[in-house]
C-alpha atoms as a PDB file:
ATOM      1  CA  UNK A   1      96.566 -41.407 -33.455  1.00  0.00           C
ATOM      2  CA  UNK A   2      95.726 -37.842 -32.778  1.00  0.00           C
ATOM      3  CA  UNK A   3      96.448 -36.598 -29.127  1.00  0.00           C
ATOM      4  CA  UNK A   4      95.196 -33.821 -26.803  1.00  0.00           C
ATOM      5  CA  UNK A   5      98.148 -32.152 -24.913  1.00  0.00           C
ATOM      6  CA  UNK A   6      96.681 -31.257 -21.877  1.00  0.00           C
ATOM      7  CA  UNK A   7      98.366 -29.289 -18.994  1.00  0.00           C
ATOM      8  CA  UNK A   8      97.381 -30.546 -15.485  1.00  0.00           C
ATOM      9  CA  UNK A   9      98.595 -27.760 -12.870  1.00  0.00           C
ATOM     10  CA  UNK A  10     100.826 -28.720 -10.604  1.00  0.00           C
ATOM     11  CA  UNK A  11     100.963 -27.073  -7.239  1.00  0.00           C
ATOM     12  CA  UNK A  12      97.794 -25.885  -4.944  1.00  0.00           C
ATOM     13  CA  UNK A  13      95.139 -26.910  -8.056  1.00  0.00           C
ATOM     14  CA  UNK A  14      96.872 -30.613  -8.161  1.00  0.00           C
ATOM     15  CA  UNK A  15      95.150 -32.523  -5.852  1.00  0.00           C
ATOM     16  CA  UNK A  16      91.306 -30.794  -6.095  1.00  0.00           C
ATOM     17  CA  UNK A  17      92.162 -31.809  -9.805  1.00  0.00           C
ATOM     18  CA  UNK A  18      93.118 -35.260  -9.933  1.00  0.00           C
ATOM     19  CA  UNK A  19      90.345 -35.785  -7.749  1.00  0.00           C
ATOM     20  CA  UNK A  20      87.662 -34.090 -10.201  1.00  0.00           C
ATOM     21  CA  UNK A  21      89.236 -36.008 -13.071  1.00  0.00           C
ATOM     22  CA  UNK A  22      88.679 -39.247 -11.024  1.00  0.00           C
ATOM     23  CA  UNK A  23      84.849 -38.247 -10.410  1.00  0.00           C
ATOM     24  CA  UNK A  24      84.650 -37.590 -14.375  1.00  0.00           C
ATOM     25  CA  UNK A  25      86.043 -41.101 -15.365  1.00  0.00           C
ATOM     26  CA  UNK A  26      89.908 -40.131 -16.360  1.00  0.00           C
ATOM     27  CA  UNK A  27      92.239 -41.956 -13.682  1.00  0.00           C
ATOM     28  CA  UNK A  28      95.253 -40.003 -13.988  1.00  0.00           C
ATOM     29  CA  UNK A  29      98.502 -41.539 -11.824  1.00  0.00           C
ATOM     30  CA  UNK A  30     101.756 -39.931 -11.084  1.00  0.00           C
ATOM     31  CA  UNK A  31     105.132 -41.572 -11.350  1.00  0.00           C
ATOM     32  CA  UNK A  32     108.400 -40.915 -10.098  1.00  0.00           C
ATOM     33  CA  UNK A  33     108.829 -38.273 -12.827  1.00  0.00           C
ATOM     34  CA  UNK A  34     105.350 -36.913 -11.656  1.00  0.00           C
ATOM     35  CA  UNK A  35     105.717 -33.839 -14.496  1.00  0.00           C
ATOM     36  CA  UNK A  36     104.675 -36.066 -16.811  1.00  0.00           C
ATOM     37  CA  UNK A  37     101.356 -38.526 -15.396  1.00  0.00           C
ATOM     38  CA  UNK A  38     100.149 -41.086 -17.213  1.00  0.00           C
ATOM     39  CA  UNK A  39      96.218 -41.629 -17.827  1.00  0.00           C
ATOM     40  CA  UNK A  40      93.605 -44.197 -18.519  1.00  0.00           C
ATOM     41  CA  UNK A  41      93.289 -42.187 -22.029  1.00  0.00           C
ATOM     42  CA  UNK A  42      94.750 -42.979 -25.283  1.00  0.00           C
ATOM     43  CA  UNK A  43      93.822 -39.600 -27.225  1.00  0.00           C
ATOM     44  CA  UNK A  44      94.823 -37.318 -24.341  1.00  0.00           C
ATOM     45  CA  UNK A  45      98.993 -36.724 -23.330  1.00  0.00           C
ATOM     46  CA  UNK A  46      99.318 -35.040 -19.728  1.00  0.00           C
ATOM     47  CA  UNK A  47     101.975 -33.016 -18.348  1.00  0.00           C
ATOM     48  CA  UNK A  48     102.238 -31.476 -15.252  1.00  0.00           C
ATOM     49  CA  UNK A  49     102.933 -27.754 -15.586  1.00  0.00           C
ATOM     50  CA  UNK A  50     102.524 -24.929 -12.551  1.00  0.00           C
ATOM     51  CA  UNK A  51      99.334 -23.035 -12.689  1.00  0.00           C
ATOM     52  CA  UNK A  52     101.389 -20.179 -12.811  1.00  0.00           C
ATOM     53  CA  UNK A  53     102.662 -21.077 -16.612  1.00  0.00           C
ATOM     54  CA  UNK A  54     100.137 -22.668 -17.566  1.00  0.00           C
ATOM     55  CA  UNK A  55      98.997 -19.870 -20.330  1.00  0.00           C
ATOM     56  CA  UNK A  56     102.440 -19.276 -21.666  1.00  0.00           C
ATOM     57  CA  UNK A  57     102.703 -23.120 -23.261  1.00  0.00           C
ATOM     58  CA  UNK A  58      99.371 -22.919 -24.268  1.00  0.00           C
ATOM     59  CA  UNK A  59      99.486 -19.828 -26.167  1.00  0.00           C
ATOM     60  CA  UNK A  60     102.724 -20.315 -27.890  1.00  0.00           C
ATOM     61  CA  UNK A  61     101.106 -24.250 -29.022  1.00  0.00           C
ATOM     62  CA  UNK A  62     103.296 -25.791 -26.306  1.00  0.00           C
ATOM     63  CA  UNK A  63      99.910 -28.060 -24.973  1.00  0.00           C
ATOM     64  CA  UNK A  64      97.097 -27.757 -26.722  1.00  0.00           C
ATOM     65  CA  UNK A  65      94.599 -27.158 -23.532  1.00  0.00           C
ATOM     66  CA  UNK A  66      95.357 -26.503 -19.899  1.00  0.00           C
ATOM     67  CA  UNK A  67      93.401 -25.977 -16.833  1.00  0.00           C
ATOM     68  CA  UNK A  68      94.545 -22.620 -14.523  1.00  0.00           C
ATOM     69  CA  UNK A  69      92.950 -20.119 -12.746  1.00  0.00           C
ATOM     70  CA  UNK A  70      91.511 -16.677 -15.111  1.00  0.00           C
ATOM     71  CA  UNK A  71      93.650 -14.835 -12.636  1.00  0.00           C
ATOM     72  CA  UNK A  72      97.192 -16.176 -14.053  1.00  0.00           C
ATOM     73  CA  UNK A  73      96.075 -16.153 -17.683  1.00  0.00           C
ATOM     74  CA  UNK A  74      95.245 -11.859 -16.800  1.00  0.00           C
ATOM     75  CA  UNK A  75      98.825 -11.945 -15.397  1.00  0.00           C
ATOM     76  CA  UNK A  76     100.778 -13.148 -17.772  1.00  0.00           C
ATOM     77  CA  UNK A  77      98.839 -11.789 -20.335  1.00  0.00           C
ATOM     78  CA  UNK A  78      98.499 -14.969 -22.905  1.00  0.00           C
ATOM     79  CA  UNK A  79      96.542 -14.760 -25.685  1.00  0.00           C
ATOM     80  CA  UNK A  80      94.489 -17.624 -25.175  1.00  0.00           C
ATOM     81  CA  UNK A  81      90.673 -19.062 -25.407  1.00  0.00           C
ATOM     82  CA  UNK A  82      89.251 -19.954 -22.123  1.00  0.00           C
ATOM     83  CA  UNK A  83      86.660 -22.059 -23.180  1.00  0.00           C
ATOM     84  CA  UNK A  84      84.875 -22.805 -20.060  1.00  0.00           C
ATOM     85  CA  UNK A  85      85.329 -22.001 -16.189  1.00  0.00           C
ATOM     86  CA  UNK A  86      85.481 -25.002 -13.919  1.00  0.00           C
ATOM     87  CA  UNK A  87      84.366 -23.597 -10.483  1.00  0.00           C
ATOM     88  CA  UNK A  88      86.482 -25.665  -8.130  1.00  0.00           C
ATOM     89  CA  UNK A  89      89.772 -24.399  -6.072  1.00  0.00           C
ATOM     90  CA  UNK A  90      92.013 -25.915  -3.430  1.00  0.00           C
ATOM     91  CA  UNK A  91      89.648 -25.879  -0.548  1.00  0.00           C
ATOM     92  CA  UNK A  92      86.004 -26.245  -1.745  1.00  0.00           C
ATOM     93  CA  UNK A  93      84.080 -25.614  -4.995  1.00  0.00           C
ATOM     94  CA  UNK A  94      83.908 -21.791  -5.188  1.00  0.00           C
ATOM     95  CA  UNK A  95      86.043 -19.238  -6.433  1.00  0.00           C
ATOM     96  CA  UNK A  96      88.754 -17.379  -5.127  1.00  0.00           C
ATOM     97  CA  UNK A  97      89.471 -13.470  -4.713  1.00  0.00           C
ATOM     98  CA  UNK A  98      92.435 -11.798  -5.035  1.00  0.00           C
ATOM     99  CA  UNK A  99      92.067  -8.847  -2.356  1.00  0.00           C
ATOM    100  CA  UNK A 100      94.092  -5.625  -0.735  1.00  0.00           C
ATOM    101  CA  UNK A 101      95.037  -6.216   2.782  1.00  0.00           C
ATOM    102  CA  UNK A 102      96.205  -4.377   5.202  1.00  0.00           C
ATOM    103  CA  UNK A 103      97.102  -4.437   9.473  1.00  0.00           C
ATOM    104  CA  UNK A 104      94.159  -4.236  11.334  1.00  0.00           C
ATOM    105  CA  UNK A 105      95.562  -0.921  12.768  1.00  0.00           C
ATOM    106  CA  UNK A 106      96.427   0.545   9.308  1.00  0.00           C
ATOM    107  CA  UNK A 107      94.979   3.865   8.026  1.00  0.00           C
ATOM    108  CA  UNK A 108      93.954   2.628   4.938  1.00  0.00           C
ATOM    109  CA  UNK A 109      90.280   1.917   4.331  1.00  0.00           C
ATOM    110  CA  UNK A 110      90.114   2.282   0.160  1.00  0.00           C
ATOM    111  CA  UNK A 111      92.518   2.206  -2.890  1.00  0.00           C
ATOM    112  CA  UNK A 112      93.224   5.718  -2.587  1.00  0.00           C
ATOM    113  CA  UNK A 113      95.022   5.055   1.107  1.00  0.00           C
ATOM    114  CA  UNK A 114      97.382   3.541  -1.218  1.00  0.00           C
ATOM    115  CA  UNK A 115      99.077   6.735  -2.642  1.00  0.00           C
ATOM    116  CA  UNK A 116     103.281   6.442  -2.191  1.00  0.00           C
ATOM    117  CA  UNK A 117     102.567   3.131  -0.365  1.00  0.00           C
ATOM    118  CA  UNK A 118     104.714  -0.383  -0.914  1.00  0.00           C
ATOM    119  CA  UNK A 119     102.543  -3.103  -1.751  1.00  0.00           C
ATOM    120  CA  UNK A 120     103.669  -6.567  -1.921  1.00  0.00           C
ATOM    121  CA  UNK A 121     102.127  -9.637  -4.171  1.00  0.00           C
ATOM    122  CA  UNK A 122     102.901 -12.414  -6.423  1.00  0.00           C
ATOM    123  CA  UNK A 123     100.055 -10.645  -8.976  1.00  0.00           C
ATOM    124  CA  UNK A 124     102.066  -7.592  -9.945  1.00  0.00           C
ATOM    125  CA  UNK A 125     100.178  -6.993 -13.323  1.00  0.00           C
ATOM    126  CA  UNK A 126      97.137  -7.532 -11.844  1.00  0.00           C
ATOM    127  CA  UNK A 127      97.934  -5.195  -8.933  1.00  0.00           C
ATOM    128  CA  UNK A 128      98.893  -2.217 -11.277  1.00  0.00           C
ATOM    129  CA  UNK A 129      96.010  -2.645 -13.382  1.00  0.00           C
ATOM    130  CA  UNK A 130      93.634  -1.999 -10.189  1.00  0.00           C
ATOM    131  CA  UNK A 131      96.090   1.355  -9.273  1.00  0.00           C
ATOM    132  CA  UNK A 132      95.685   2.180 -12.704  1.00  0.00           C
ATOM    133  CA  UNK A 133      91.495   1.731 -12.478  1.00  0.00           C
ATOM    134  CA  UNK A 134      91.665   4.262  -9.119  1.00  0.00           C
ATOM    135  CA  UNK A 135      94.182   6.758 -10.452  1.00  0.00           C
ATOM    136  CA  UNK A 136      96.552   5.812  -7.549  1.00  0.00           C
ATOM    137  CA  UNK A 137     100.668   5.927  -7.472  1.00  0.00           C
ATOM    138  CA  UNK A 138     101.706   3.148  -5.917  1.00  0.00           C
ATOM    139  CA  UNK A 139     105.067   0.591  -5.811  1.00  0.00           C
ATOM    140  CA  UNK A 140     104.122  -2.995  -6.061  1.00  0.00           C
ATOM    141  CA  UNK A 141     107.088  -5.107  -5.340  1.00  0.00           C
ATOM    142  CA  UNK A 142     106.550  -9.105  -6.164  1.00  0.00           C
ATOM    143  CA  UNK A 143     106.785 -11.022  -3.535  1.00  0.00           C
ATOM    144  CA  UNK A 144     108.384 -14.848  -3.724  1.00  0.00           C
ATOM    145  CA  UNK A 145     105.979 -16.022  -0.462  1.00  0.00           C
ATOM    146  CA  UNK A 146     104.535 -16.101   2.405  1.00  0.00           C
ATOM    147  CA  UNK A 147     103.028 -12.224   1.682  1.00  0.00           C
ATOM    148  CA  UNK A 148     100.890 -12.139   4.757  1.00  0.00           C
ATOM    149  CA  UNK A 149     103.859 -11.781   7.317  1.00  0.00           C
ATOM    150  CA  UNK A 150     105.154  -8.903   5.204  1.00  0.00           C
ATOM    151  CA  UNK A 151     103.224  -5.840   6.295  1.00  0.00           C
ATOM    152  CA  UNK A 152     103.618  -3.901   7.856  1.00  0.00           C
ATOM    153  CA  UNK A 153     107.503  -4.143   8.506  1.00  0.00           C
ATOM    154  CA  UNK A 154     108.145  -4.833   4.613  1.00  0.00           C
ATOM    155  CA  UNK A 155     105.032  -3.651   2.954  1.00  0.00           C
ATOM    156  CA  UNK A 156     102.311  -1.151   3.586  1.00  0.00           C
ATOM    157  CA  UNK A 157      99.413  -3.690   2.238  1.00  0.00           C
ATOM    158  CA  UNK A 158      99.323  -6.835   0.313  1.00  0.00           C
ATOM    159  CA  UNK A 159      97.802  -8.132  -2.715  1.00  0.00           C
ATOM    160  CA  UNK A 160      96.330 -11.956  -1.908  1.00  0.00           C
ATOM    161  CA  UNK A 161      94.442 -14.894  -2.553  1.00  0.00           C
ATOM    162  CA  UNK A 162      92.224 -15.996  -0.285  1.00  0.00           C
ATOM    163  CA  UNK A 163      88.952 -18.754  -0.603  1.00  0.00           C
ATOM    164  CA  UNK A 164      87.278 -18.497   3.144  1.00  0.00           C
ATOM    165  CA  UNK A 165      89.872 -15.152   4.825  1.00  0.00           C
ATOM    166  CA  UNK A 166      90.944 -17.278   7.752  1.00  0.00           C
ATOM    167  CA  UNK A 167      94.327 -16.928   6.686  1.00  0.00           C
ATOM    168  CA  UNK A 168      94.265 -13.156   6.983  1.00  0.00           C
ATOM    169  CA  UNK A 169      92.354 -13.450   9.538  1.00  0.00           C
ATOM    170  CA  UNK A 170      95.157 -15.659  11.546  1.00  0.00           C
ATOM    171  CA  UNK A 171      97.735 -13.275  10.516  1.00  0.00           C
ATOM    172  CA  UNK A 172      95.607 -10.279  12.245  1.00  0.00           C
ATOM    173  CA  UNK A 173      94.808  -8.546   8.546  1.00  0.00           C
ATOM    174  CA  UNK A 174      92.023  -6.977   7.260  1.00  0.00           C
ATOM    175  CA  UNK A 175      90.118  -6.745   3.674  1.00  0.00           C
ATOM    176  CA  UNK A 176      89.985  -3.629   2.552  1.00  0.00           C
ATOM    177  CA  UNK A 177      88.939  -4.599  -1.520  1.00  0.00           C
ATOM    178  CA  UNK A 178      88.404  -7.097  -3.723  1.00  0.00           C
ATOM    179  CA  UNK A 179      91.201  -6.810  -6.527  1.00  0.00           C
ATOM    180  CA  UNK A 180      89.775  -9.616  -8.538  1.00  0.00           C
ATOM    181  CA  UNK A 181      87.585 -12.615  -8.734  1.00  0.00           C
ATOM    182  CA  UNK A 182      89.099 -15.980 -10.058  1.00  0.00           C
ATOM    183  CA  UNK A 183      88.259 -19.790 -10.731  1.00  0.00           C
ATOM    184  CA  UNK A 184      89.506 -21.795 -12.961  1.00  0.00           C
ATOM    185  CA  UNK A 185      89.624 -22.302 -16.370  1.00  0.00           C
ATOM    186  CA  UNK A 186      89.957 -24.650 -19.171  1.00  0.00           C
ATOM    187  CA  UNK A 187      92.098 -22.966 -21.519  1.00  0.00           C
ATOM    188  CA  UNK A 188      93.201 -23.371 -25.166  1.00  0.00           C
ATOM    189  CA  UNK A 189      95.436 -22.608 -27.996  1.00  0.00           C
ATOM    190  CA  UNK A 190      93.795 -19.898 -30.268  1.00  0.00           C
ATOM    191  CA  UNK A 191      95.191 -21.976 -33.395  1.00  0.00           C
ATOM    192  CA  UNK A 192      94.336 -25.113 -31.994  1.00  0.00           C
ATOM    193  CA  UNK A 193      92.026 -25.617 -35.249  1.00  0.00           C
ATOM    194  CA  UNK A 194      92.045 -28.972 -35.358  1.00  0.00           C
ATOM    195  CA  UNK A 195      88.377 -30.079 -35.288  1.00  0.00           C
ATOM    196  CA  UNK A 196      89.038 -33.392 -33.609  1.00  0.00           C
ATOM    197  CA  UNK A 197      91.049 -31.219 -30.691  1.00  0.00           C
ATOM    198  CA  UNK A 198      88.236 -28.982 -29.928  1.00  0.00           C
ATOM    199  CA  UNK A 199      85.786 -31.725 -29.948  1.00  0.00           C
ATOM    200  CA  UNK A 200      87.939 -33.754 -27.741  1.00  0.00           C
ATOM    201  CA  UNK A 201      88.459 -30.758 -24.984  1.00  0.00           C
ATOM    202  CA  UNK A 202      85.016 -29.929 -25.191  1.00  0.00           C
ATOM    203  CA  UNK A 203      83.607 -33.297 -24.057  1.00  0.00           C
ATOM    204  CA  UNK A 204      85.849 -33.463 -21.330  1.00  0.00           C
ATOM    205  CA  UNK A 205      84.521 -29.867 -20.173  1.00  0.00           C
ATOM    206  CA  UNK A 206      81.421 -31.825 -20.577  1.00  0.00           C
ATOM    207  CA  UNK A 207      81.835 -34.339 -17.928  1.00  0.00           C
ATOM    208  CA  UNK A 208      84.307 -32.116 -15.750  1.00  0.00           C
ATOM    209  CA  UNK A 209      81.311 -29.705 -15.655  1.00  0.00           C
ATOM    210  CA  UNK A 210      79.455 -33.035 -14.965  1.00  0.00           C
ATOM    211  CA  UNK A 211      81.332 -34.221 -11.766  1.00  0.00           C
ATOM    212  CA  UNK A 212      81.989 -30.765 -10.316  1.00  0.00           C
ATOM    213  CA  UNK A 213      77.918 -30.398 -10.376  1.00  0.00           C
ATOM    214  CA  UNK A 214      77.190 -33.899  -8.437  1.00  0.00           C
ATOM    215  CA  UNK A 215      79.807 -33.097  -6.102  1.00  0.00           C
ATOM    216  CA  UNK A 216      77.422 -30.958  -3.522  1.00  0.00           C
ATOM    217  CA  UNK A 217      74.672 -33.262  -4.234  1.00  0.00           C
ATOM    218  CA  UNK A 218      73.023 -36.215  -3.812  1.00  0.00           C
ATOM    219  CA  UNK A 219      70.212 -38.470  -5.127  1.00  0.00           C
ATOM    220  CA  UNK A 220      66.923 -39.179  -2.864  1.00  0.00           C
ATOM    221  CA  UNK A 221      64.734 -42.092  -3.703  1.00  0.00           C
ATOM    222  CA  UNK A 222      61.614 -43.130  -2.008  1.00  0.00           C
ATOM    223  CA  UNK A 223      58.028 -44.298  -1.853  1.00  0.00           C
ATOM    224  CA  UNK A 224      54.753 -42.640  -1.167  1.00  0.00           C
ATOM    225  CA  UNK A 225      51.104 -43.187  -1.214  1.00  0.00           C
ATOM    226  CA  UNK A 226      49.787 -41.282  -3.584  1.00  0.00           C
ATOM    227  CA  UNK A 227      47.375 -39.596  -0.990  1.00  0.00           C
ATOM    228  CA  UNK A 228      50.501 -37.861   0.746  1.00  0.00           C
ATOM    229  CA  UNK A 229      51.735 -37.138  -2.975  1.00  0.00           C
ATOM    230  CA  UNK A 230      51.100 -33.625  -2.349  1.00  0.00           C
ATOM    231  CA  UNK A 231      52.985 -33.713   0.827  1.00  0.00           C
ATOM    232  CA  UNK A 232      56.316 -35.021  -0.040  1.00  0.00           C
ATOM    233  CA  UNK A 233      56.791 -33.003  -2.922  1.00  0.00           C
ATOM    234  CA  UNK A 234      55.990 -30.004  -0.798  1.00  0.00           C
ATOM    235  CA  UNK A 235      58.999 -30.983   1.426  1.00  0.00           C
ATOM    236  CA  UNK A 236      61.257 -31.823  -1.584  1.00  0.00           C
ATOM    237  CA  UNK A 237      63.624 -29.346  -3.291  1.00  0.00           C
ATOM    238  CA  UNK A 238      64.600 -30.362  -6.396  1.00  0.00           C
ATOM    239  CA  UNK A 239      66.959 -29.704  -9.832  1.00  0.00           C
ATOM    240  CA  UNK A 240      63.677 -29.170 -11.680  1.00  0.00           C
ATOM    241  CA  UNK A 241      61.088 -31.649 -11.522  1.00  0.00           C
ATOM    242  CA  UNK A 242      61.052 -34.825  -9.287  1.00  0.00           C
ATOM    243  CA  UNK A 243      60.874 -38.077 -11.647  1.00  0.00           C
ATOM    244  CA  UNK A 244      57.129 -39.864 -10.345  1.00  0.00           C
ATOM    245  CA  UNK A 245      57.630 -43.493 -11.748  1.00  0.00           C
ATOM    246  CA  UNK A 246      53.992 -45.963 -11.021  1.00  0.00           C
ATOM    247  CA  UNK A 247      55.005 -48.972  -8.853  1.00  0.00           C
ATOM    248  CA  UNK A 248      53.382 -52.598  -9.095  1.00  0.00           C
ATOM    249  CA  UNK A 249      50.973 -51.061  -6.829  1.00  0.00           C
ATOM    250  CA  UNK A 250      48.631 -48.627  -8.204  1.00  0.00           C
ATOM    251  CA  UNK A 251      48.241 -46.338  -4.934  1.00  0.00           C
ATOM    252  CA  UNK A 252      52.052 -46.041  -4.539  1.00  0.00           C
ATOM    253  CA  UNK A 253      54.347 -44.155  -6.284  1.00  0.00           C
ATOM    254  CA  UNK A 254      58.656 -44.002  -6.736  1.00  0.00           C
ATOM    255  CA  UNK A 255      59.952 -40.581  -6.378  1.00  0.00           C
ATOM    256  CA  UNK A 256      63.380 -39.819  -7.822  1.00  0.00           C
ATOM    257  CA  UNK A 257      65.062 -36.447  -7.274  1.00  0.00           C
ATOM    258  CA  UNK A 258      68.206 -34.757  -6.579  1.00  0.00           C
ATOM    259  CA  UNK A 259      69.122 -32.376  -3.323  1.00  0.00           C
ATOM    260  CA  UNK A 260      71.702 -30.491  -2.262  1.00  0.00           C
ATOM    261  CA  UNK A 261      73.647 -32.975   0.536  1.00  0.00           C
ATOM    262  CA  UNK A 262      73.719 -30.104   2.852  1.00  0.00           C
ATOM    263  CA  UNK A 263      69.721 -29.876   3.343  1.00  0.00           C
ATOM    264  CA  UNK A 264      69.313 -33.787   3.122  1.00  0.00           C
ATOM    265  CA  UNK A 265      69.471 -33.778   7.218  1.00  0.00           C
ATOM    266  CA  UNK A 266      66.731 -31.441   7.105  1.00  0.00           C
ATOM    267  CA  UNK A 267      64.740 -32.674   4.844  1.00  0.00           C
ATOM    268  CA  UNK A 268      64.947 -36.194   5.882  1.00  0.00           C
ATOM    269  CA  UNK A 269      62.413 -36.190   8.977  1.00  0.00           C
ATOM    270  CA  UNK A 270      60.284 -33.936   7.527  1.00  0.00           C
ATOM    271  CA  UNK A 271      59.703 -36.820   4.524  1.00  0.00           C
ATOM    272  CA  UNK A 272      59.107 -39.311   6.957  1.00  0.00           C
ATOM    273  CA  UNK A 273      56.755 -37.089   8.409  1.00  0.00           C
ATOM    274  CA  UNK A 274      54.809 -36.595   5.562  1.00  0.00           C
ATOM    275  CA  UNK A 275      54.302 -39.952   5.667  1.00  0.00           C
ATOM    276  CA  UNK A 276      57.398 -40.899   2.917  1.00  0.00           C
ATOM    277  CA  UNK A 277      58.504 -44.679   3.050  1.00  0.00           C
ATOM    278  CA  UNK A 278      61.801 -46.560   2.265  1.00  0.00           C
ATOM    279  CA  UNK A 279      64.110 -43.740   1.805  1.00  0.00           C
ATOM    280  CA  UNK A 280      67.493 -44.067   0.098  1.00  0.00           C
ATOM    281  CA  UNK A 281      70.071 -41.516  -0.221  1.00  0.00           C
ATOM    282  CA  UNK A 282      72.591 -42.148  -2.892  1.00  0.00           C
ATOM    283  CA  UNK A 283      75.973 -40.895  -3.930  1.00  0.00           C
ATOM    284  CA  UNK A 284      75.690 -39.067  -7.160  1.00  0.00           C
ATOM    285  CA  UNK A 285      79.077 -39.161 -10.089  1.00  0.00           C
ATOM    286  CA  UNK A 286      77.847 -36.822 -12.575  1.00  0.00           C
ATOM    287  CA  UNK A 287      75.197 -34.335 -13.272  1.00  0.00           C
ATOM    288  CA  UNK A 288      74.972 -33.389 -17.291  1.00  0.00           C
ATOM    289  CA  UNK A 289      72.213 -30.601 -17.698  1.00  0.00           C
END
C-alpha cells in the first residue's frame, strides 16, 4: 500500500494542529513515543518532527509532506514546494510576524538605528537578509530563548515572533518593523512525483482548508414570512447567497446561511426583530468553497 509521510510539527504548532486535523476528520493520537503518532489513516505515516526541521527532511525525501511555518522553510533555506498556506498559529487563526524590537527608551526608531548594533534572534538568516535589504552593518547573534529579556543588557534589539504583541508589550518593548510575515505551510518534496502522493496531500489541503474556514463561523437557520423576506435578508450577512428553501406552507420560507460567530450576537435580535421565527444556530465542521 502506498503511504504519505507526513511531518506533524512538534512544539508551539502541535496542539492548534492536532486540533485542526480533528475538525478535518483525521484523529491523530500520541503514544508514549509521541515522535511517532498513530492515525485513523491507512495511506498516511506521521511523525512528529520540530517546526524548526521540518524543511530539511522534506527536501532531502526524508517525509514526503510536512506542515511548518514559510518563515523556517526561508531560514533554513530548503528547496521545497509549499503547496498551500494553512492560516492558523498557536493562539488564533492568523498569521504571525517576525518583528525588530527594541526598549521602550531605545534610540532606535528604523533599520538604519541598527548600524554596529548586537541583535539577538533565533531567525539569523532571516535577520541578515532584512540588514542586507537596508544596507545596514549589523551583528546578529542567535539566541537559544527567551530573547525578550535580552536587551538591552545582552542585545541592542531583538528579532521576534509575535501573534497579538502582548508579550513585548509585558516585557516593556517596542515594535519598531516588521521583519517578516509568516503562517503556515503545507510543504512538499520537489521530487515527490508520485501522482498518487500529490493527489493524496492535496485532498487533505482540501479539507484542512475546509475546517480552518468553519472554524470562525457558524450556520443560522430560520423561518420567515415571506412578507418580511426583504427584511431578514437585509439583516443577514452571508458567504454569498442565503439558501431560500419553500416550506409546507406556501407564505413561509427556510433560510439557510452562514455568519461569522462573532456578529451572530448582533445579528440575532435584529432577526427577531424583523419579524424572523425559530432560529437555530449551529456548529459548522467544514466549509469547501
Amino acid at each position: 500500500m502506498s503511504r504519505l509521510k507526513l511531518g506533524i510539527p512538534k512544539g508551539s504548532l502541535q496542539e492548534a494542529t492536532l486540533e485542526l486535523f480533528a475538525r478535518a476528520g483525521w484523529k491523530i493520537t500520541l503514544g508514549a513515543r509521541n515522535y511517532v503518532p498513530t492515525i485513523d489513516d491507512p495511506e498516511i505515516e506521521c511523525l512528529m518532527v520540530r517546526a524548526q526541521e521540518m524543511a530539511r527532511y522534506v527536501e532531502t525525501g526524508a517525509l514526503d509532506a510536512g506542515i511548518t511555518g514559510h518563515d523556517w522553510v526561508v531560514e533554513t533555506g530548503a528547496s521545497v514546494e509549499e503547496l498551500s498556506e494553512l492560516v492558523y498559529a498557536k493562539q488564533r487563526l492568523a498569521r504571525v510576524r517576525w518583528v525588530l524590537a527594541v526598549p521602550e527608551d531605545s534610540a532606535i526608531h528604523d533599520a538604519g538605528g541598527l548600524e554596529g548594533k548586537v541583535i539577538a534572534t533565533e531567525v539569523v538568516r532571516i535577520t541578515q537578509d532584512y540588514l542586507a535589504r537596508h544596507g545596514v552593518k549589523a551583528r546578529v547573534e542567535f539566541s537559544w530563548g527567551a530573547t525578550e529579556v535580552k536587551v538591552p543588557q545582552l542585545a541592542d534589539a531583538i528579532v521576534e515572533v509575535t501573534e497579538t504583541g502582548s508579550s513585548l508589550r509585558a516585557n516593556r518593548l517596542r515594535i519598531v518593523d516588521t521583519v517578516l510575515e509568516s503562517a503556515t505551510v503545507f510543504i512538499m518534496n520537489r521530487a515527490a512525483a508520485d501522482a498518487w502522493k500529490r493527489e493524496k496531500a492535496e485532498n487533505l489541503i482540501l479539507m484542512l482548508q475546509g475546517a480552518i474556514a468553519a472554524a470562525s463561523k457558524v450556520g443560522l437557520l430560520l423561518n420567515v414570512h415571506r412578507d418580511d423576506l426583504a427584511a431578514v435578508l437585509g439583516v443577514l450577512p452571508a458567504l454569498k447567497k442565503p439558501t431560500i428553501s419553500a416550506l409546507s406552507d406556501p407564505e413561509w420560507v427556510a433560510i439557510n446561511t452562514i455568519v461569522e460567530e462573532a456578529v451572530v450576537r448582533q445579528i440575532l435580535p435584529k432577526l427577531k426583530a424583523a419579524k424572523a421565527q425559530g432560529i437555530v444556530e449551529y456548529p459548522l465542521n467544514k466549509i469547501v468553497l
